[in-house]
PDB file of N, CA and C in Angstrom:
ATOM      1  N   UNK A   1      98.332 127.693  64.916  1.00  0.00           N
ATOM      2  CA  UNK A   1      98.619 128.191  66.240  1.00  0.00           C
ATOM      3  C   UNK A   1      99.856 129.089  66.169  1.00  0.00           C
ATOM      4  N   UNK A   2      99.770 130.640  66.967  1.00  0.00           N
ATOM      5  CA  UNK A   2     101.170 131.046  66.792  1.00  0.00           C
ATOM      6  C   UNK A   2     101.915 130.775  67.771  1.00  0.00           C
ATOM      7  N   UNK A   3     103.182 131.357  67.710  1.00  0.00           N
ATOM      8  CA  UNK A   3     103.888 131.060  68.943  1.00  0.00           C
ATOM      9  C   UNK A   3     103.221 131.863  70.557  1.00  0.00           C
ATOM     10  N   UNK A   4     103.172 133.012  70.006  1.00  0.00           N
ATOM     11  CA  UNK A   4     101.990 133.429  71.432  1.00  0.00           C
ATOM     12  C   UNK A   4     101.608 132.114  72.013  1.00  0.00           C
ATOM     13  N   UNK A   5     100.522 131.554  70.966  1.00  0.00           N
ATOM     14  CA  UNK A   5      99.287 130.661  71.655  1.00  0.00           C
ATOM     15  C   UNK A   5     100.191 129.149  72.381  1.00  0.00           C
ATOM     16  N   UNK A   6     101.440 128.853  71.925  1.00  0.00           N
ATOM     17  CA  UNK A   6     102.186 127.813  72.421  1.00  0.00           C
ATOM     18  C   UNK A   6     103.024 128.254  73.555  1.00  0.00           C
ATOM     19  N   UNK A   7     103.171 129.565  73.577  1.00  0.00           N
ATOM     20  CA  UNK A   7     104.150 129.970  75.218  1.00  0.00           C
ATOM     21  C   UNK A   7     103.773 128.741  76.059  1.00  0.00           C
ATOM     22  N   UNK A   8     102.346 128.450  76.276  1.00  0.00           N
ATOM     23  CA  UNK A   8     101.628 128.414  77.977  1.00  0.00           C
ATOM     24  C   UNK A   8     102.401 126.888  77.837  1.00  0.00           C
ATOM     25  N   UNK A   9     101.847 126.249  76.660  1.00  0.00           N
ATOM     26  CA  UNK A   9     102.362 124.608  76.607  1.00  0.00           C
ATOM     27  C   UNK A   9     103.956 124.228  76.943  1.00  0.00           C
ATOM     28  N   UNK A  10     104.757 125.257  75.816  1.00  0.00           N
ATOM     29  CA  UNK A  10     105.832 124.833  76.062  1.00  0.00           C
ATOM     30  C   UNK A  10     106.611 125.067  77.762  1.00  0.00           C
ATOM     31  N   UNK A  11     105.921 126.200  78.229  1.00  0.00           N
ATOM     32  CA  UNK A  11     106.676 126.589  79.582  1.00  0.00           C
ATOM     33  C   UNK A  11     105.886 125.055  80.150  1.00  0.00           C
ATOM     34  N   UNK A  12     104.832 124.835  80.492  1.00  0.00           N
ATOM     35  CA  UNK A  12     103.946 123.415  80.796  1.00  0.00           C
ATOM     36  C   UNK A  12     104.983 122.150  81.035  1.00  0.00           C
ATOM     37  N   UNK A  13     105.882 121.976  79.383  1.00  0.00           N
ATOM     38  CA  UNK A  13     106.740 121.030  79.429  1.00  0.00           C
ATOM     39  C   UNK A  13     107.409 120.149  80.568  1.00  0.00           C
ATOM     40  N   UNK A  14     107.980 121.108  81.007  1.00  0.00           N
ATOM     41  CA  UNK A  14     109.202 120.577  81.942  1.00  0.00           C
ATOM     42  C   UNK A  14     108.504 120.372  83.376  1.00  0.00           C
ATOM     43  N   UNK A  15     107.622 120.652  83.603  1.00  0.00           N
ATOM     44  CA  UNK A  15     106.567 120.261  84.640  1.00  0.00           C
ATOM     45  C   UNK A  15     106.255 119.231  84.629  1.00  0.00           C
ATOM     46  N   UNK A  16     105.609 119.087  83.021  1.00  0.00           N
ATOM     47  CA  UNK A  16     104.489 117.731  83.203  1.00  0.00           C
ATOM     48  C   UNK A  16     105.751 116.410  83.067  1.00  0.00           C
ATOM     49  N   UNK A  17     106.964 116.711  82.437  1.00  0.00           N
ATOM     50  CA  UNK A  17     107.822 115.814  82.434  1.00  0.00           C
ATOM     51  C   UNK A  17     108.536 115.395  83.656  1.00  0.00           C
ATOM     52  N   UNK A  18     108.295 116.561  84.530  1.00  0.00           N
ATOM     53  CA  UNK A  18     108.870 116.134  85.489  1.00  0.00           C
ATOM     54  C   UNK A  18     108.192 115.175  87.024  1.00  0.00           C
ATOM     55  N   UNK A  19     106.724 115.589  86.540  1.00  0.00           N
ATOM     56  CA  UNK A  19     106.046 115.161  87.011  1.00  0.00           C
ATOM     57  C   UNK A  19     105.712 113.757  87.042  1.00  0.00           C
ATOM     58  N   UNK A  20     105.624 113.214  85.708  1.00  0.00           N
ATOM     59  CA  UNK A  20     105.659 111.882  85.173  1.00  0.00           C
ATOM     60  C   UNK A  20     106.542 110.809  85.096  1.00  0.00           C
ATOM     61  N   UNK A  21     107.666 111.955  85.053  1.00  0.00           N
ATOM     62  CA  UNK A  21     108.593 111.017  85.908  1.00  0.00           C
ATOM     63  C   UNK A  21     108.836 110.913  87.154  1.00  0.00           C
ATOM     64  N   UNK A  22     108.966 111.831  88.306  1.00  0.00           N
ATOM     65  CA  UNK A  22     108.923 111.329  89.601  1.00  0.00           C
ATOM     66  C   UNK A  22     107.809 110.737  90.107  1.00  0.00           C
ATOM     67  N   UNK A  23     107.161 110.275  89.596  1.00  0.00           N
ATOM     68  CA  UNK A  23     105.424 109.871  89.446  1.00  0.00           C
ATOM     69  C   UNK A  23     105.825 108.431  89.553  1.00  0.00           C
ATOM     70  N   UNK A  24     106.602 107.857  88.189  1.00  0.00           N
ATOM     71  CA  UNK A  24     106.548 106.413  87.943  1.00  0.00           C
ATOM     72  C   UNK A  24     107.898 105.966  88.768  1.00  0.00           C
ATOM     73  N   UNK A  25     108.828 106.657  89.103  1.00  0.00           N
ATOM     74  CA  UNK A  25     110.760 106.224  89.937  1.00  0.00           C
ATOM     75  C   UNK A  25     109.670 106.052  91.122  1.00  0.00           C
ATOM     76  N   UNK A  26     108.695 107.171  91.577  1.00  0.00           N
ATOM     77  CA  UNK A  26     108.331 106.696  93.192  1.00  0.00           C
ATOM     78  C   UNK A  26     107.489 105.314  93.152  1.00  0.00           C
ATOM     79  N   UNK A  27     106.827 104.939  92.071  1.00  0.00           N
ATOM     80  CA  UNK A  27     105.944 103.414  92.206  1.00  0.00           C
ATOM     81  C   UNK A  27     107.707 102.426  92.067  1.00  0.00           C
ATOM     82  N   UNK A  28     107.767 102.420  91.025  1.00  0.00           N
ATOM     83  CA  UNK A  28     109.804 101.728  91.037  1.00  0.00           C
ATOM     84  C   UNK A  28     110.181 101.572  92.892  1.00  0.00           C
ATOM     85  N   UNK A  29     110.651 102.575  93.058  1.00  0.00           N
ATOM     86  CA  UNK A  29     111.550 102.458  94.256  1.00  0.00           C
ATOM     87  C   UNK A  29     110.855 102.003  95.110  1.00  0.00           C
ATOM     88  N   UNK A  30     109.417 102.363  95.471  1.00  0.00           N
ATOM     89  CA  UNK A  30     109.496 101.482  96.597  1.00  0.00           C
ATOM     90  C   UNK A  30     108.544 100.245  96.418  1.00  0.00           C
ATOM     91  N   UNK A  31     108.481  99.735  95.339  1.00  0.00           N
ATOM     92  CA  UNK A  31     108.958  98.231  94.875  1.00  0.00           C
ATOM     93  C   UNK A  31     109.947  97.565  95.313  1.00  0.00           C
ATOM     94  N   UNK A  32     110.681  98.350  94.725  1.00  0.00           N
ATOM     95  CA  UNK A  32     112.125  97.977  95.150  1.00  0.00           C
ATOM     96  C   UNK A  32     113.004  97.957  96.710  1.00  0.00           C
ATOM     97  N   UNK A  33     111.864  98.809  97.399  1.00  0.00           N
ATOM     98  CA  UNK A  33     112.248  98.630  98.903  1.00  0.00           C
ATOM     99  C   UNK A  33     111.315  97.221  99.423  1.00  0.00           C
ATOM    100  N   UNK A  34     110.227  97.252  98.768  1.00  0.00           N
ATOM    101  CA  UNK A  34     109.468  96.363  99.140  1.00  0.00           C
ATOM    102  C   UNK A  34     109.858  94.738  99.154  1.00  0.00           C
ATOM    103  N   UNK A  35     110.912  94.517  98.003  1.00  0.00           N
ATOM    104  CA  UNK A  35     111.276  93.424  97.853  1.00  0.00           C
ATOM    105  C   UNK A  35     111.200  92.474  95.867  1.00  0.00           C
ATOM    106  N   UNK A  36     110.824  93.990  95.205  1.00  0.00           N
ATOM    107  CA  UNK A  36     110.558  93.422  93.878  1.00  0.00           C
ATOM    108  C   UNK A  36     111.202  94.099  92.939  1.00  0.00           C
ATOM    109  N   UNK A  37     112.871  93.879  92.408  1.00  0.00           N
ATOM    110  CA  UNK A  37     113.467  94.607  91.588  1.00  0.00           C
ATOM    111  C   UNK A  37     113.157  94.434  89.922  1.00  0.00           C
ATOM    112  N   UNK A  38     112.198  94.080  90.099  1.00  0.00           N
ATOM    113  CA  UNK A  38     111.689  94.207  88.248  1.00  0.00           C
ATOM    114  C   UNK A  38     112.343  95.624  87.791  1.00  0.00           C
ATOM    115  N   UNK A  39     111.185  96.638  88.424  1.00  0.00           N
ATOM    116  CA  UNK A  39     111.754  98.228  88.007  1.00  0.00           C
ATOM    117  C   UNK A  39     113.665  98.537  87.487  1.00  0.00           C
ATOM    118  N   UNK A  40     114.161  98.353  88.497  1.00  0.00           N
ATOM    119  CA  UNK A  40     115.622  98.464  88.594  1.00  0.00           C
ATOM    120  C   UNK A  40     116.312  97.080  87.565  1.00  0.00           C
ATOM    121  N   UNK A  41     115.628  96.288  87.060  1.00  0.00           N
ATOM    122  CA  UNK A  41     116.321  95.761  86.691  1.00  0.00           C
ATOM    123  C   UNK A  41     116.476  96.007  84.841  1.00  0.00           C
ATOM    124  N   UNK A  42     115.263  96.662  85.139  1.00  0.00           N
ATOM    125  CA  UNK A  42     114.911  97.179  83.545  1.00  0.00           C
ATOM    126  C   UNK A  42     115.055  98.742  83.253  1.00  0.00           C
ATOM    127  N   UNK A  43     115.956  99.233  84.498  1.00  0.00           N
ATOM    128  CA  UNK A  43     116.629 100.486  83.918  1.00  0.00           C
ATOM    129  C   UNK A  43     115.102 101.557  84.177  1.00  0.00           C
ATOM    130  N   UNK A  44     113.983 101.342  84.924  1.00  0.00           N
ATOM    131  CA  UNK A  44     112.759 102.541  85.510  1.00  0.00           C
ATOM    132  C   UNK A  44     113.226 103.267  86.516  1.00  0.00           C
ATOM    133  N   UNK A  45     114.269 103.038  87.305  1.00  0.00           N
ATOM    134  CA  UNK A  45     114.414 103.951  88.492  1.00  0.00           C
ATOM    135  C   UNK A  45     115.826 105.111  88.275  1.00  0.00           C
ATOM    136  N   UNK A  46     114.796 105.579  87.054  1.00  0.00           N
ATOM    137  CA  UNK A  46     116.170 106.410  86.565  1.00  0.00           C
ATOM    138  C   UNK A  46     114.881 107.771  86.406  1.00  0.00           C
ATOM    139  N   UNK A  47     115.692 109.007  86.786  1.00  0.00           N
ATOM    140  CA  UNK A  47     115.119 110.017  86.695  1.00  0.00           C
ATOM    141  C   UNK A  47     115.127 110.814  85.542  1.00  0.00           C
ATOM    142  N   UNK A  48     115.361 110.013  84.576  1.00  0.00           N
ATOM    143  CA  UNK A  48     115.956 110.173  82.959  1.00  0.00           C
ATOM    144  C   UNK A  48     114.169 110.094  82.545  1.00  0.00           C
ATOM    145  N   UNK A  49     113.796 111.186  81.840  1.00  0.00           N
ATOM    146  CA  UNK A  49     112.401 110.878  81.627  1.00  0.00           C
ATOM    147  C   UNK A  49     112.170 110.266  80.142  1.00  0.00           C
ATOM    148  N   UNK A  50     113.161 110.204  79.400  1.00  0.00           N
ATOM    149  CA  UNK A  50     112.930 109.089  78.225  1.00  0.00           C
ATOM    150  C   UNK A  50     112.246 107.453  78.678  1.00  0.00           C
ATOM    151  N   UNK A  51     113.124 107.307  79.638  1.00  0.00           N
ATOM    152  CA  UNK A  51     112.823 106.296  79.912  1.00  0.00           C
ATOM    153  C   UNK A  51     111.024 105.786  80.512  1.00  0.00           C
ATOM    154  N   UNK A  52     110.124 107.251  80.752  1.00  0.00           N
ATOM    155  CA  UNK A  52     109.069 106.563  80.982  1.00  0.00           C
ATOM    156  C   UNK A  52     108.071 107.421  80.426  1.00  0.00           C
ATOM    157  N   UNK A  53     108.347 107.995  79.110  1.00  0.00           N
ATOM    158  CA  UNK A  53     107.655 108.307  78.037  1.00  0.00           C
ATOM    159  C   UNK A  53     106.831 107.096  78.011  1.00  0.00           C
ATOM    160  N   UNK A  54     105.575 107.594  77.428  1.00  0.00           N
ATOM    161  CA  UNK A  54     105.189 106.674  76.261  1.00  0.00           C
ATOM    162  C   UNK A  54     104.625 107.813  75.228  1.00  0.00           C
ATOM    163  N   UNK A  55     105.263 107.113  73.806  1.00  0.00           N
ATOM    164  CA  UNK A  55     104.627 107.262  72.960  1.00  0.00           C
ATOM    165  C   UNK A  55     103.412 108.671  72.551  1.00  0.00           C
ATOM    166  N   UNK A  56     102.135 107.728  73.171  1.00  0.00           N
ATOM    167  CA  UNK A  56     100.916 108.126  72.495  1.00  0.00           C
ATOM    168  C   UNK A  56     100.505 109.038  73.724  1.00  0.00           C
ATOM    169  N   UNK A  57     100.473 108.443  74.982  1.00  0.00           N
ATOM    170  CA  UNK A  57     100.003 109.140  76.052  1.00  0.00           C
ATOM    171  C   UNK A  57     101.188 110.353  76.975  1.00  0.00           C
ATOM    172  N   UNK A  58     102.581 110.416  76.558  1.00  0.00           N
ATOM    173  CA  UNK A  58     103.141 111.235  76.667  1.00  0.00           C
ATOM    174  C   UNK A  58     103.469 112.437  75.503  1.00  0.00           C
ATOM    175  N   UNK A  59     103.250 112.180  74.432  1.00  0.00           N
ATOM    176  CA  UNK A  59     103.368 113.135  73.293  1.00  0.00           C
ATOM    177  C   UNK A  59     102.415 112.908  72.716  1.00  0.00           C
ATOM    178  N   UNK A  60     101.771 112.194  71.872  1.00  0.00           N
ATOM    179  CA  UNK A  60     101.027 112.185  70.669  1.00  0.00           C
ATOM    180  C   UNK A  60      99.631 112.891  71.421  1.00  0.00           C
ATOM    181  N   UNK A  61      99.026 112.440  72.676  1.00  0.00           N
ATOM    182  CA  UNK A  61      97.902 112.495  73.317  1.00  0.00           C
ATOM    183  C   UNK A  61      97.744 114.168  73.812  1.00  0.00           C
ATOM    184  N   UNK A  62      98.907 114.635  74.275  1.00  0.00           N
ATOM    185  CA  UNK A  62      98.862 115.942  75.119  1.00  0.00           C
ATOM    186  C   UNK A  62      99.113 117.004  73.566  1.00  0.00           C
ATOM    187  N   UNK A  63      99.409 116.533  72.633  1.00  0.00           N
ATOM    188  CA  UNK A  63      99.731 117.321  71.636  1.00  0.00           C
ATOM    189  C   UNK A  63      98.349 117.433  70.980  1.00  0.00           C
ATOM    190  N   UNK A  64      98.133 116.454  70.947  1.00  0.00           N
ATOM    191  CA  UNK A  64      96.034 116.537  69.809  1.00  0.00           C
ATOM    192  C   UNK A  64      95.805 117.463  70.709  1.00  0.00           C
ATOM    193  N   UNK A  65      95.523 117.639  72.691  1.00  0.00           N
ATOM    194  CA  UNK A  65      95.074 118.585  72.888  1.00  0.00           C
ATOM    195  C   UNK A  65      95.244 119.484  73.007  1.00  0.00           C
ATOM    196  N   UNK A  66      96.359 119.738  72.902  1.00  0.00           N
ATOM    197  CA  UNK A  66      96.629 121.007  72.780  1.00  0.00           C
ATOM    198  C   UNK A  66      96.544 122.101  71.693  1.00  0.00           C
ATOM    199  N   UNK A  67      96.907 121.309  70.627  1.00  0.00           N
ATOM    200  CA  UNK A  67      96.404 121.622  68.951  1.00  0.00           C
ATOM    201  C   UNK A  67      94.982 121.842  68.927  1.00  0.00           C
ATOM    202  N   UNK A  68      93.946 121.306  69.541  1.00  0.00           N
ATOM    203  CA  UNK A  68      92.694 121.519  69.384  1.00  0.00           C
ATOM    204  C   UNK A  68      92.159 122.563  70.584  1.00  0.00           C
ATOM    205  N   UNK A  69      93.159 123.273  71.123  1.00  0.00           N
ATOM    206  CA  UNK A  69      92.397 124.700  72.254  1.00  0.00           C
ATOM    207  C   UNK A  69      92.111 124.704  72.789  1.00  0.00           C
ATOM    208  N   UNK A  70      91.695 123.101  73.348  1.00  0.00           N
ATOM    209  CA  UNK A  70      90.609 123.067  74.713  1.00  0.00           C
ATOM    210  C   UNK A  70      91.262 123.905  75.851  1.00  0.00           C
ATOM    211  N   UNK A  71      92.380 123.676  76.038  1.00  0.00           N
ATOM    212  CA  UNK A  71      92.944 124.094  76.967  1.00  0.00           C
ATOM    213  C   UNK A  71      93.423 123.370  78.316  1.00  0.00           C
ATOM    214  N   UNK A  72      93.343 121.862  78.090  1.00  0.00           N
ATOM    215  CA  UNK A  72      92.949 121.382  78.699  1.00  0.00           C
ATOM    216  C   UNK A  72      93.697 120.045  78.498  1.00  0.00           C
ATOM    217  N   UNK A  73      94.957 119.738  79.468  1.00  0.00           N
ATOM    218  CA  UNK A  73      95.621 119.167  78.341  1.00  0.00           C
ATOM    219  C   UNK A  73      96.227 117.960  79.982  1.00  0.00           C
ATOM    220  N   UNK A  74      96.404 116.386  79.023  1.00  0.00           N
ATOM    221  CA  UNK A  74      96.899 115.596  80.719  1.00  0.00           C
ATOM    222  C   UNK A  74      97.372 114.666  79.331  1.00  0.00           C
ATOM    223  N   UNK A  75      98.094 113.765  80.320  1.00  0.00           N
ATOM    224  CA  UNK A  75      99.147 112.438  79.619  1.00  0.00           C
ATOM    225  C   UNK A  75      99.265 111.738  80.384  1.00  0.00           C
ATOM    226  N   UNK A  76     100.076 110.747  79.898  1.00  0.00           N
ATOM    227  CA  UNK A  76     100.563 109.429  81.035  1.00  0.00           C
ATOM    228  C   UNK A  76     101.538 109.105  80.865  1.00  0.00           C
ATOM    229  N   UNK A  77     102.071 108.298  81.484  1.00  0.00           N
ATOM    230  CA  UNK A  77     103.627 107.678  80.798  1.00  0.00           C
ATOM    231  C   UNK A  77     103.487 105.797  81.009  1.00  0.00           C
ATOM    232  N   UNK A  78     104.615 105.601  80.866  1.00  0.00           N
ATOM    233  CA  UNK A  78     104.505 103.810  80.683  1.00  0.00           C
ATOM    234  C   UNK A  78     104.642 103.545  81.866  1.00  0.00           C
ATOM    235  N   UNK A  79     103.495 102.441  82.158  1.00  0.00           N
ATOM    236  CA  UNK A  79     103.417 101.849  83.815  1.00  0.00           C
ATOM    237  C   UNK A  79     104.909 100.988  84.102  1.00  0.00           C
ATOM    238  N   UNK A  80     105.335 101.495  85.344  1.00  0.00           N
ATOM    239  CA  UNK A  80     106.400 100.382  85.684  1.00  0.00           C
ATOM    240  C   UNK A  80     106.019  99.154  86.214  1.00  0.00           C
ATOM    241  N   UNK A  81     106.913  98.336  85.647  1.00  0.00           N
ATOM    242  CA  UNK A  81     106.478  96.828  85.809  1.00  0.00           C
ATOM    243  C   UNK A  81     106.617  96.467  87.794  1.00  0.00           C
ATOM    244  N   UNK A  82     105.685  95.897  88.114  1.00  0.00           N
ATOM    245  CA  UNK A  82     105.745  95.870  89.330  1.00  0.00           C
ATOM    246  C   UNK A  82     105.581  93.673  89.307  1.00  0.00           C
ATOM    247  N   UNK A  83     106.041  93.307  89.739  1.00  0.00           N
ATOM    248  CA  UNK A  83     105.368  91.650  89.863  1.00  0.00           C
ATOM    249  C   UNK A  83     105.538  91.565  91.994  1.00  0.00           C
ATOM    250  N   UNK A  84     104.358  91.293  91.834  1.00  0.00           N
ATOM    251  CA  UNK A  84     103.644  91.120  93.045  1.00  0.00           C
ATOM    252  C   UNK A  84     104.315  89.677  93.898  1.00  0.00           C
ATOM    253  N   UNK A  85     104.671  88.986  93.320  1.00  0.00           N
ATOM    254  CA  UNK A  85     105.044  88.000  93.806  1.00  0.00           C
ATOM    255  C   UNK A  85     106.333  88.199  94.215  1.00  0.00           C
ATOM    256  N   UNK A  86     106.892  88.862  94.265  1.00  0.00           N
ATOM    257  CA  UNK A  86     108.345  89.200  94.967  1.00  0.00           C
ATOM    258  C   UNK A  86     107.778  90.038  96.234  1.00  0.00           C
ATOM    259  N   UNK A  87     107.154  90.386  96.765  1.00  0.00           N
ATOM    260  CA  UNK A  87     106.706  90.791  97.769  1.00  0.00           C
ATOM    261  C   UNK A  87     106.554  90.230  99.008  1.00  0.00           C
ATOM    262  N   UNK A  88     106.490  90.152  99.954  1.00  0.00           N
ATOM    263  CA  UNK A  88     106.257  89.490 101.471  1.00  0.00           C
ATOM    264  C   UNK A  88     105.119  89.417 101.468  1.00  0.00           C
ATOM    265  N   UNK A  89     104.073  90.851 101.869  1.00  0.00           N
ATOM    266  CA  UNK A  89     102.713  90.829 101.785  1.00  0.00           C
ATOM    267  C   UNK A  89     102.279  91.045 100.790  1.00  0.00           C
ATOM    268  N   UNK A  90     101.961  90.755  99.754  1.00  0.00           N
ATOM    269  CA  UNK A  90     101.472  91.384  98.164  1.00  0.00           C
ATOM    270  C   UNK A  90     100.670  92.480  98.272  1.00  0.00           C
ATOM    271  N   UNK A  91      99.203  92.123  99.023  1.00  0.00           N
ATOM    272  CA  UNK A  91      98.293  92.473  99.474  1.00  0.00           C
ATOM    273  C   UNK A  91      98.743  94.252  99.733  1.00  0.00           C
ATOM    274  N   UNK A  92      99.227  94.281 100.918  1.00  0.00           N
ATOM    275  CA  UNK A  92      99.658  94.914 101.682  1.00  0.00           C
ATOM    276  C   UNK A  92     100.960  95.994 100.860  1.00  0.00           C
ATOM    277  N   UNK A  93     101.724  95.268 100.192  1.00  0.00           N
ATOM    278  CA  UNK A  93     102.632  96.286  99.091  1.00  0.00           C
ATOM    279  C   UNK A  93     102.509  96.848  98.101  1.00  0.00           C
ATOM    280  N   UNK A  94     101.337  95.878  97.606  1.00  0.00           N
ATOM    281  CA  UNK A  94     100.590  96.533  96.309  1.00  0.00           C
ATOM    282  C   UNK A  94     100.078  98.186  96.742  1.00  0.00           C
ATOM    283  N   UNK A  95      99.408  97.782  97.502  1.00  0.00           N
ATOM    284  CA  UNK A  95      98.489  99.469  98.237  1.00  0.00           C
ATOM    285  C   UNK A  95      99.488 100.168  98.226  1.00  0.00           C
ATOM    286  N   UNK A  96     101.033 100.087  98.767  1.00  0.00           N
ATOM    287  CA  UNK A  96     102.187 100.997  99.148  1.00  0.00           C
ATOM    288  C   UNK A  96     102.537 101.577  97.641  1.00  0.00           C
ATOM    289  N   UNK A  97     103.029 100.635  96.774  1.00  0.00           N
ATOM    290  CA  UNK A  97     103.609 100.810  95.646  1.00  0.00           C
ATOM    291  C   UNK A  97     102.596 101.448  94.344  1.00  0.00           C
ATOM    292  N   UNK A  98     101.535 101.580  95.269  1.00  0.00           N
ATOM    293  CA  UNK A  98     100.372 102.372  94.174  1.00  0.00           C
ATOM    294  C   UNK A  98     100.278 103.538  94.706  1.00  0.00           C
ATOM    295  N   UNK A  99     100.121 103.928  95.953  1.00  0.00           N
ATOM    296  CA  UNK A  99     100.036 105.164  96.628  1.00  0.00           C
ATOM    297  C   UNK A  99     101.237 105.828  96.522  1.00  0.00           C
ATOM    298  N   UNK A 100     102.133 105.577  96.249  1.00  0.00           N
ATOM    299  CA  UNK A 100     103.851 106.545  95.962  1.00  0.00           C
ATOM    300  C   UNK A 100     103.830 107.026  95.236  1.00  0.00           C
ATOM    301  N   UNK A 101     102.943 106.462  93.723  1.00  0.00           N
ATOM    302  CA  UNK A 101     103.347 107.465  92.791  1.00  0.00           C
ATOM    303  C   UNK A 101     102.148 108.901  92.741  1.00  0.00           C
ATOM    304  N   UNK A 102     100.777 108.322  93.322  1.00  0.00           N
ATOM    305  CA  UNK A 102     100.131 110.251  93.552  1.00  0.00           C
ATOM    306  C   UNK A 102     100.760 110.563  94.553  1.00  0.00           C
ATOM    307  N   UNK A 103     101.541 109.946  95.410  1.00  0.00           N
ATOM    308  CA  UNK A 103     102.205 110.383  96.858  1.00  0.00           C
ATOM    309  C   UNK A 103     103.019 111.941  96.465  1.00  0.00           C
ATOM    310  N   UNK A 104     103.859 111.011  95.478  1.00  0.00           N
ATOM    311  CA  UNK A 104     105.431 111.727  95.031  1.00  0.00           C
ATOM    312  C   UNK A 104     104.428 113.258  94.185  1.00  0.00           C
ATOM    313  N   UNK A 105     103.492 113.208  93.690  1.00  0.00           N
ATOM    314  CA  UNK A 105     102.837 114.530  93.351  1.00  0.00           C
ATOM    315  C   UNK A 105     102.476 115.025  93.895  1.00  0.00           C
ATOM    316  N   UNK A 106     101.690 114.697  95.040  1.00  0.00           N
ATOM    317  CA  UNK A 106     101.267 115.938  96.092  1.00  0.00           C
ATOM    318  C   UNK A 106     102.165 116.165  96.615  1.00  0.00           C
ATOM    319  N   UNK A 107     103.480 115.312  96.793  1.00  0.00           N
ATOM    320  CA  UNK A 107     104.546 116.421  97.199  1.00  0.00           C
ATOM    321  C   UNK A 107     105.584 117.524  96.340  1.00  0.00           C
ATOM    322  N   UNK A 108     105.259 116.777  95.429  1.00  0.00           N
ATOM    323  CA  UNK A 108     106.229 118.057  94.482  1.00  0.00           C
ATOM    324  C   UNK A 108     105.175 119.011  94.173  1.00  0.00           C
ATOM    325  N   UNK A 109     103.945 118.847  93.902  1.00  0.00           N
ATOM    326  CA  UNK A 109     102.877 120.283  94.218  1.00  0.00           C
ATOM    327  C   UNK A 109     103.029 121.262  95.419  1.00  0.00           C
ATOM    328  N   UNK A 110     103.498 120.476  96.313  1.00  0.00           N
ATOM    329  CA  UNK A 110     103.602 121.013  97.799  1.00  0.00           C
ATOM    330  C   UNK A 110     104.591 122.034  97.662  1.00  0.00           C
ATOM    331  N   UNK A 111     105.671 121.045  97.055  1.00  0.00           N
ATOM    332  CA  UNK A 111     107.328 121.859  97.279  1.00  0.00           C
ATOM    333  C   UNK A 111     107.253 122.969  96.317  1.00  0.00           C
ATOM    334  N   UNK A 112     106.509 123.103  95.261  1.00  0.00           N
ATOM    335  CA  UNK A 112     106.721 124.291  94.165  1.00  0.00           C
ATOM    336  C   UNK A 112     105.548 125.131  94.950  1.00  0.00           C
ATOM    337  N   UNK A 113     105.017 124.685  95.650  1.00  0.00           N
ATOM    338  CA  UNK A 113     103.279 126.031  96.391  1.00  0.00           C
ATOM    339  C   UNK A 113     104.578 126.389  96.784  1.00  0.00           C
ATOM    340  N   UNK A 114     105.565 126.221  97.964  1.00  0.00           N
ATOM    341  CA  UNK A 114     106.528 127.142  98.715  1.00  0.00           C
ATOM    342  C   UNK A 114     106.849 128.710  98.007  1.00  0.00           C
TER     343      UNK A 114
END
C-alpha cells in the first residue's frame, strides 16, 4: 500500500477514535447517573481513548481491513462494565445506559454535519 492509498485511513483515525470513545464515557456516565459507579471506579469515564481501546477490535481488526482494500473498514472498543444491580429500576436503566452510547453518535454526527 502507498502512502497515497493510506491518506483516507489515517485522516479516518481521529474520528473513529473519537468516536469510540465518546461512544463508551456516554454508556459510563450515565451509569453513573443512574446509580452504578463500576465505570468510574475503574478509571472508563475518562475521555482518554487508551483507556477503551481494545486490542483486536480497535487496531488489529480495522487494520486487516484496511490492508485488504475493501474499503470498508469498522471496530469496537472494550465494553464498559455496567452491573445492573446498583440500579433502582434495572429494567428501566439498562435501556438508558444502552441507548447513550448510539445516542452520543448521532450527536457528534450531528455536530460535525454543522
Amino acid at each position: 500500500m502507498t502512502a497515497r492509498q493510506l491518506l483516507p485511513y489515517i485522516i479516518s483515525l481521529p474520528p473513529f477514535l473519537l468516536a469510540i470513545t465518546v461512544h463508551e464515557v456516554a454508556h459510563g456516565y450515565i451509569a453513573y447517573r443512574k446509580g452504578d459507579h463500576t465505570a468510574r471506579l475503574m478509571g472508563r469515564i475518562t475521555l482518554n481513548p487508551i483507556k477503551h481501546l481494545d486490542p483486536i477490535g480497535s487496531v488489529l481488526f480495522p487494520l486487516m481491513l484496511a490492508m485488504s482494500g475493501t474499503g470498508i473498514i469498522f471496530g469496537w472498543a472494550k465494553p464498559v462494565p455496567v452491573n445492573s444491580f446498583n440500579f433502582k429500576s434495572p429494567r428501566k436503566d439498562m435501556v438508558s445506559v444502552s441507548l447513550a452510547g448510539p445516542a452520543s453518535n448521532l450527536l457528534l454526527a450531528m455536530g460535525f454535519a454543522l
